[in-house]
C-alpha atoms as a PDB file:
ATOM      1  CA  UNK A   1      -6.595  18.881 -17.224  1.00  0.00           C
ATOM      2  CA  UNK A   2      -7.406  15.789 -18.631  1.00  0.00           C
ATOM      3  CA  UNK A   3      -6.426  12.388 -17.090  1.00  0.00           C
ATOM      4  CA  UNK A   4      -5.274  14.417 -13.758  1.00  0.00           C
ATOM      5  CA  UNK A   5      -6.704  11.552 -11.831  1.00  0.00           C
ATOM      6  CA  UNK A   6      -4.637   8.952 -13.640  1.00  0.00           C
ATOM      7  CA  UNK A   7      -1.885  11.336 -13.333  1.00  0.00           C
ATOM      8  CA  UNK A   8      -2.185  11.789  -9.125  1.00  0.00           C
ATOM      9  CA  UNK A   9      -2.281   7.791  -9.389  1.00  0.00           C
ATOM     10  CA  UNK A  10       0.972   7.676 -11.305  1.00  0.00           C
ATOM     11  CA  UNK A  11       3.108   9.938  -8.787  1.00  0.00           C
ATOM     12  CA  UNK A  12       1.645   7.630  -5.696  1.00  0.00           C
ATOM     13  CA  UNK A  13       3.154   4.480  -7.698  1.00  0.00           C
ATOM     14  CA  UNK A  14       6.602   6.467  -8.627  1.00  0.00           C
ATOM     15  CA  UNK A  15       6.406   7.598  -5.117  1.00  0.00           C
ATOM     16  CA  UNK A  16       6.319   4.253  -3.201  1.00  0.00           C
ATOM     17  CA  UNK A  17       8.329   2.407  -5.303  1.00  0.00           C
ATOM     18  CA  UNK A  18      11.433   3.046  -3.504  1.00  0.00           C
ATOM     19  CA  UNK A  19       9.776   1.252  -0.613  1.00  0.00           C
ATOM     20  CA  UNK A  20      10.066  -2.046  -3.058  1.00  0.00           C
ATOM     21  CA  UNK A  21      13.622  -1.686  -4.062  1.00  0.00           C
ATOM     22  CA  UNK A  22      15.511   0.358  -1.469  1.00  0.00           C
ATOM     23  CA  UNK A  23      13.741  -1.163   1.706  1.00  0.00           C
ATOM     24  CA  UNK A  24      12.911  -4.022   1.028  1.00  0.00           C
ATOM     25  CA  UNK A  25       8.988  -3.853   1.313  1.00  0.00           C
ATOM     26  CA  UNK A  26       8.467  -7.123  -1.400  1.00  0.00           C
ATOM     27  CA  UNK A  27       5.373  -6.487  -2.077  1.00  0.00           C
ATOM     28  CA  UNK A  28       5.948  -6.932  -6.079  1.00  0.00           C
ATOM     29  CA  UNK A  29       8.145 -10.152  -5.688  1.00  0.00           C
ATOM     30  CA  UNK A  30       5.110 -11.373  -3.641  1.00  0.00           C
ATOM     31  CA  UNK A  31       2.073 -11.515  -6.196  1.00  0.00           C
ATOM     32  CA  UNK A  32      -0.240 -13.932  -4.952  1.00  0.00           C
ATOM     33  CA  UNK A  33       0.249 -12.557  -1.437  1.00  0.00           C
ATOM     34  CA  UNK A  34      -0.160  -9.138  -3.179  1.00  0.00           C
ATOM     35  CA  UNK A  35      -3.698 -10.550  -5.093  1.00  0.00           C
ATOM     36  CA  UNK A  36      -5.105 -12.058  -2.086  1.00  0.00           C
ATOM     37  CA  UNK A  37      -4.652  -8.151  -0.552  1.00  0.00           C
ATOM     38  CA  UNK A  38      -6.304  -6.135  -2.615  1.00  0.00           C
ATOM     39  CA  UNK A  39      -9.031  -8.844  -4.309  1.00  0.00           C
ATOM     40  CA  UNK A  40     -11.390  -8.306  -1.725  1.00  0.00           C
ATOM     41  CA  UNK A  41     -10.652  -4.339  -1.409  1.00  0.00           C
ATOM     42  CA  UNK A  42     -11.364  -3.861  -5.766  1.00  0.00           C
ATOM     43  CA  UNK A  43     -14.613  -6.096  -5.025  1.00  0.00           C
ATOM     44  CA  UNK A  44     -15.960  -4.259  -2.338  1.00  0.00           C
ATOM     45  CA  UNK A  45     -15.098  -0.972  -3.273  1.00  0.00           C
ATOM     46  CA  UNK A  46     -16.260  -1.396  -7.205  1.00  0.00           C
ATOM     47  CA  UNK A  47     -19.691  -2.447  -5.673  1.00  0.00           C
ATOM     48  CA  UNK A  48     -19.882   0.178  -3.944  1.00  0.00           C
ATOM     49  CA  UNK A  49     -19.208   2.616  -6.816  1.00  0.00           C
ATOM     50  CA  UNK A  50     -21.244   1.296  -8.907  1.00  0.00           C
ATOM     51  CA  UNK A  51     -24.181   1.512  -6.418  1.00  0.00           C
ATOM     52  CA  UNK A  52     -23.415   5.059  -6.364  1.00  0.00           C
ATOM     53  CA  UNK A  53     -22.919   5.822  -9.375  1.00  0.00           C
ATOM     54  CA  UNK A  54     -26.181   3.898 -10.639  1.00  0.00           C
ATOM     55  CA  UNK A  55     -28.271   5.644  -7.533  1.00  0.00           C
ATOM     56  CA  UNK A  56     -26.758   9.218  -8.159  1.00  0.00           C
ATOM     57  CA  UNK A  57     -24.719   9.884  -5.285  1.00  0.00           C
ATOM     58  CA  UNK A  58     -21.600  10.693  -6.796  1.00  0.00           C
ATOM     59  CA  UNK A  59     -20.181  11.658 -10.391  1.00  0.00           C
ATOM     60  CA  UNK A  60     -16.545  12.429 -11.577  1.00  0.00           C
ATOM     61  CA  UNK A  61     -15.415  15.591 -13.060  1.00  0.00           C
ATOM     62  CA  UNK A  62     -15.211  14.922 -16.933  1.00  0.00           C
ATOM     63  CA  UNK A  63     -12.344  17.091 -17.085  1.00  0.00           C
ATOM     64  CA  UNK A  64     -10.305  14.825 -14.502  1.00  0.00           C
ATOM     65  CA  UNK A  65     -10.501  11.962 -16.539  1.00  0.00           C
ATOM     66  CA  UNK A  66      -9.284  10.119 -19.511  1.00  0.00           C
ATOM     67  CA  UNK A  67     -12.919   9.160 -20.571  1.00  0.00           C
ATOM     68  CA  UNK A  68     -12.715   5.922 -20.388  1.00  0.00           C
ATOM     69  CA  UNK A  69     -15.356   4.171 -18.966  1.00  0.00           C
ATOM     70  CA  UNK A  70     -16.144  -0.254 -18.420  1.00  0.00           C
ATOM     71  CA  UNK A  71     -19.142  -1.170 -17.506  1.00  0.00           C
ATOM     72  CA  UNK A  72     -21.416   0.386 -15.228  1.00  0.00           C
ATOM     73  CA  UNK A  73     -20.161   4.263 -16.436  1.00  0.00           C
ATOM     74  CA  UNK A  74     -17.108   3.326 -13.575  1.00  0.00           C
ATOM     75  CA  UNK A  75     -14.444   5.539 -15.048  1.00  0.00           C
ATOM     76  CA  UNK A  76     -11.091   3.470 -15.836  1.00  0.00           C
ATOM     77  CA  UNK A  77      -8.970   5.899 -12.994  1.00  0.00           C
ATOM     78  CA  UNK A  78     -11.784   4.885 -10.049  1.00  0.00           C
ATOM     79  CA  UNK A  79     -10.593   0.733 -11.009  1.00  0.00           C
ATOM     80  CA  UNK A  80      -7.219   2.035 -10.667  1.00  0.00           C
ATOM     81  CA  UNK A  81      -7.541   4.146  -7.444  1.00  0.00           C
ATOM     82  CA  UNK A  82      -9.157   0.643  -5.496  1.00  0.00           C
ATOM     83  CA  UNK A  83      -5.861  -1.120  -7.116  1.00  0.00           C
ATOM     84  CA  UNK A  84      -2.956   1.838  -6.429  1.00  0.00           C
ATOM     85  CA  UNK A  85      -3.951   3.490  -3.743  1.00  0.00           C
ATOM     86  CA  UNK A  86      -3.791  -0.107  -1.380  1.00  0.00           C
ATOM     87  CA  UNK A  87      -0.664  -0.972  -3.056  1.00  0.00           C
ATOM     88  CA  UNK A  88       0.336   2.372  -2.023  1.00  0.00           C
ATOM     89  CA  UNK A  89      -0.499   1.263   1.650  1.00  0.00           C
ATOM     90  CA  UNK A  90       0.983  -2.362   1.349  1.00  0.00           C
ATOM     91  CA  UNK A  91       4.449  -0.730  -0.196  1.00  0.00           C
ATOM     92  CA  UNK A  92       4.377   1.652   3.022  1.00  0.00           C
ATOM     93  CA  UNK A  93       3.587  -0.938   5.649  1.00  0.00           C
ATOM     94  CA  UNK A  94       6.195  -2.948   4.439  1.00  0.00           C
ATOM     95  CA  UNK A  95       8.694  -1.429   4.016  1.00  0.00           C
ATOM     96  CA  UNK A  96       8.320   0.230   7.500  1.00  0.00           C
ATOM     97  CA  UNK A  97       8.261  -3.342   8.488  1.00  0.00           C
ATOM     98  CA  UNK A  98      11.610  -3.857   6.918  1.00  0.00           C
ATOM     99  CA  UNK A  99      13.209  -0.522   8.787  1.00  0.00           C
ATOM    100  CA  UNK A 100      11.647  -2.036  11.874  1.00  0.00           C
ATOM    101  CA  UNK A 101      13.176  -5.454  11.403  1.00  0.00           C
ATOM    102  CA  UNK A 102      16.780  -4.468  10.521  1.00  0.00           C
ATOM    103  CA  UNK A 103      16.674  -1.657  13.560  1.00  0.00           C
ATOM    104  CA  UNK A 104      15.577  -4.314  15.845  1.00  0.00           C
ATOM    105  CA  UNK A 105      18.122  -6.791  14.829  1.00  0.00           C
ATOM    106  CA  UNK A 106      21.173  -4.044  15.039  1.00  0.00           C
ATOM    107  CA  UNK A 107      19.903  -3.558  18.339  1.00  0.00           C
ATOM    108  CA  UNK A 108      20.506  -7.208  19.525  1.00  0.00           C
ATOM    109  CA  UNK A 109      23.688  -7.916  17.199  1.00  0.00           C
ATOM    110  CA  UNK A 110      25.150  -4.871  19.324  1.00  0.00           C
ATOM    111  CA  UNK A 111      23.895  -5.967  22.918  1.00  0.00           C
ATOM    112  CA  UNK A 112      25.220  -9.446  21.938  1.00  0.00           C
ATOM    113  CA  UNK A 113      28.412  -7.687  20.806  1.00  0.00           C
ATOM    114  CA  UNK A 114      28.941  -5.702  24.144  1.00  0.00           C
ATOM    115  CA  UNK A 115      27.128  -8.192  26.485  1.00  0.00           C
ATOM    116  CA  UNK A 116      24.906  -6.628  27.599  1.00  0.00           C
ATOM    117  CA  UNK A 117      21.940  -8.675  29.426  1.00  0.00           C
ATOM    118  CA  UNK A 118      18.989  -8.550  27.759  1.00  0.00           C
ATOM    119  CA  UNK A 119      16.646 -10.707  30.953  1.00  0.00           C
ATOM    120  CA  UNK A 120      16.365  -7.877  33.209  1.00  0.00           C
ATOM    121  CA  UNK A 121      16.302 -10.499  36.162  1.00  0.00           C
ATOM    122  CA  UNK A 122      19.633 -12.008  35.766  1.00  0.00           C
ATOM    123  CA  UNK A 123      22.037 -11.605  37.450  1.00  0.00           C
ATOM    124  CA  UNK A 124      19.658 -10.620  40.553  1.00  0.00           C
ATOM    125  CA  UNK A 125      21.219 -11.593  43.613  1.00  0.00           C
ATOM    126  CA  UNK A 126      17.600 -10.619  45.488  1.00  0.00           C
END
């Protein structure tokens, strides 16, 4: 089928973006933080397609693709995979982040609530 890979790279996007708007994760409301993340991944990882590409070592399945190709025969989806796939990553450490934060401050808005200690030493008559 052609343009699966863009396709696979859509549902990851529709998949995590829950993660920006239900959780929290602000990833998208943060995009110079969000540049800064994945500048150096795109780089790195587009150099070292094109080296591979250019030597041989790897091709993509015509049929996958749209066709599409900038410079260096890098097919438009690979540029895409280095950009979705660690936004993909980003939305999910996030917005575990988030979970973690709230949980964590339930946790101590309810031992405040009951009183409970939270130093295990005091109170320690020893």
């Amino acid at each position: 089928m052609p343009a699966e890979y863009l396709i696979v790279l859509g549902l990851c996007l529709l998949i995590t973006l829950p993660l920006e708007f239900v959780l929290g994760a602000r990833v998208y409301r943060r995009p110079r933080r969000l540049l800064r993340a994945l500048a150096p991944v795109v780089v790195v990882f587009v150099a070292w397609d094109l080296l591979g590409i250019h030597r041989g070592h790897w091709w993509y399945a015509p049929d996958k693709i749209t066709g599409i190709m900038l410079p260096g025969r890098l097919p438009l989806e690979e540029l895409l995979f280095f950009l979705v796939i660690p936004l993909c990553g980003l939305l999910t450490l996030e917005g575990v982040r988030a979970v973690l934060t709230r949980a964590a401050a339930l946790r101590a808005g309810l031992r405040e609530r009951a009183g409970t200690r939270t130093d295990p030493t005091e109170g320690d008559d020893a």
